[in-house]
Protein backbone atom coordinates (compact mmCIF):
# COMPACT_ATOMS: atom_id res chain seq x y z
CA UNK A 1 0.00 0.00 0.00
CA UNK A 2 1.31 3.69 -0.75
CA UNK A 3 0.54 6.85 0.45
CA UNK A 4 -1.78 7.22 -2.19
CA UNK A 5 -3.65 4.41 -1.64
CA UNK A 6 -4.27 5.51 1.83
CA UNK A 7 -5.61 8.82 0.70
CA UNK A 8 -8.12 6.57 -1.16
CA UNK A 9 -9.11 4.56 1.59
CA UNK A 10 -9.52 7.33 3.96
CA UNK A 11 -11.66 9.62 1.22
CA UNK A 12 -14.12 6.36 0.61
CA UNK A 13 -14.84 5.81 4.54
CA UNK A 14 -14.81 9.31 5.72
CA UNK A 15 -15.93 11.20 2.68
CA UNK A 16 -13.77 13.94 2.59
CA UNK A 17 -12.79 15.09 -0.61
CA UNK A 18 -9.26 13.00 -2.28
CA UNK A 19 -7.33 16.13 -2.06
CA UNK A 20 -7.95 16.79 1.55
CA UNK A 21 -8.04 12.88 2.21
CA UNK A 22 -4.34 13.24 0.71
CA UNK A 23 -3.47 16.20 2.55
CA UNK A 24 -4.53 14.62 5.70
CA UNK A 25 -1.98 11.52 5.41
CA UNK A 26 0.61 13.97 4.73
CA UNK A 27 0.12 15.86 7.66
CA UNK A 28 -0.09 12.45 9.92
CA UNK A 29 3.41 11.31 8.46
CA UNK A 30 5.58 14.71 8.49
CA UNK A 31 4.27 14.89 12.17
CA UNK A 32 5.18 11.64 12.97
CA UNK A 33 8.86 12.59 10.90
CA UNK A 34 9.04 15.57 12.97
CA UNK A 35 8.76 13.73 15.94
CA UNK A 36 11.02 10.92 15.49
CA UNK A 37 13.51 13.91 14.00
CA UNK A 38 13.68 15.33 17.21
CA UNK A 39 14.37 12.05 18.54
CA UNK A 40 11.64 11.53 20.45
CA UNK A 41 9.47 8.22 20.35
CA UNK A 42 6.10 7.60 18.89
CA UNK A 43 3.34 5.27 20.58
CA UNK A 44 0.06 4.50 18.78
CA UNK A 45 -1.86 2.57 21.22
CA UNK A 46 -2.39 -0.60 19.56
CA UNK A 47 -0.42 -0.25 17.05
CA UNK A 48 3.11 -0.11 18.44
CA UNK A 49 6.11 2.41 18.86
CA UNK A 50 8.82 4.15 16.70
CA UNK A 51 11.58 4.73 18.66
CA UNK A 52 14.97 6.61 17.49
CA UNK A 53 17.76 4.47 18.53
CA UNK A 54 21.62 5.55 18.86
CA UNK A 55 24.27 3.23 17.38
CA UNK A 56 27.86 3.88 18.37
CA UNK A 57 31.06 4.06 15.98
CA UNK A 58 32.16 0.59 14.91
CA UNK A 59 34.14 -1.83 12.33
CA UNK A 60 32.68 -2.33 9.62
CA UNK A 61 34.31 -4.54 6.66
CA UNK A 62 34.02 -4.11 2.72
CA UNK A 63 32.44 -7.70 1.91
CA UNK A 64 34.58 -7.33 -2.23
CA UNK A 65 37.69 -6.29 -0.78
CA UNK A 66 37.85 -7.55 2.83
CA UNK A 67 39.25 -3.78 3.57
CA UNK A 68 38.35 -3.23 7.42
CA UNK A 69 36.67 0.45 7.38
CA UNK A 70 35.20 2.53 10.10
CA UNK A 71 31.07 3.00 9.96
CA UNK A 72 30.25 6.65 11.68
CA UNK A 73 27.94 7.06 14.27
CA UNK A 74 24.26 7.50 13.58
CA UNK A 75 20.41 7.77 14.48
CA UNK A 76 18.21 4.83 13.58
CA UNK A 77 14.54 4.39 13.94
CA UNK A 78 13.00 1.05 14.70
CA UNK A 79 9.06 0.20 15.11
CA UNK A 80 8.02 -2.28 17.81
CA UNK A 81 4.28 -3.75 17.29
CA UNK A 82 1.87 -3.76 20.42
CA UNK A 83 1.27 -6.65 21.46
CA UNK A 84 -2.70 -6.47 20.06
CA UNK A 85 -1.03 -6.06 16.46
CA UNK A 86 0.85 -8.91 16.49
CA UNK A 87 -2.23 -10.86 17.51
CA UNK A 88 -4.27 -9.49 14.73
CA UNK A 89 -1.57 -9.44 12.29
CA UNK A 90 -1.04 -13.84 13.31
């Protein structure tokens, strides 16, 4: 499913026009980006979290050349489904 085909479900339930249905999911998901930008984490009750994880400096090596190089420190997000989701979802 894409963004777009969100838009489309949410303008055929709620009946809002496809433009705002479209604008809507784009405000949802920059919020959300905003958010997890600020490194902050993001619960949707029975749905599950984002959370922004830290990873540290490491070794890293170049799988064609076997070269050992150094992989910088960075931000990562990672989701973690509620525990209703993964019911649902099996």
């Amino acid at each position: 499913m894409r963004k777009a085909d969100l838009a489309t479900e949410i303008y055929e339930k709620v009946g809002v026009s496809k433009k705002e249905a479209a604008d809507l999911v784009e405000l949802v998901l920059d919020t959300i980006k905003g958010i997890l930008q600020k490194g902050e984490s993001f619960k949707i009750a029975g749905f599950g979290n984002f959370v922004v994880r830290s990873k540290g400096p490491r070794k890293g090596r170049n799988p064609r050349t076997g070269e050992e190089i150094g992989i910088t420190p960075r931000r990562v997000v990672t989701f973690r489904p509620s525990q209703i989701f993964k019911k649902y979802v099996n």
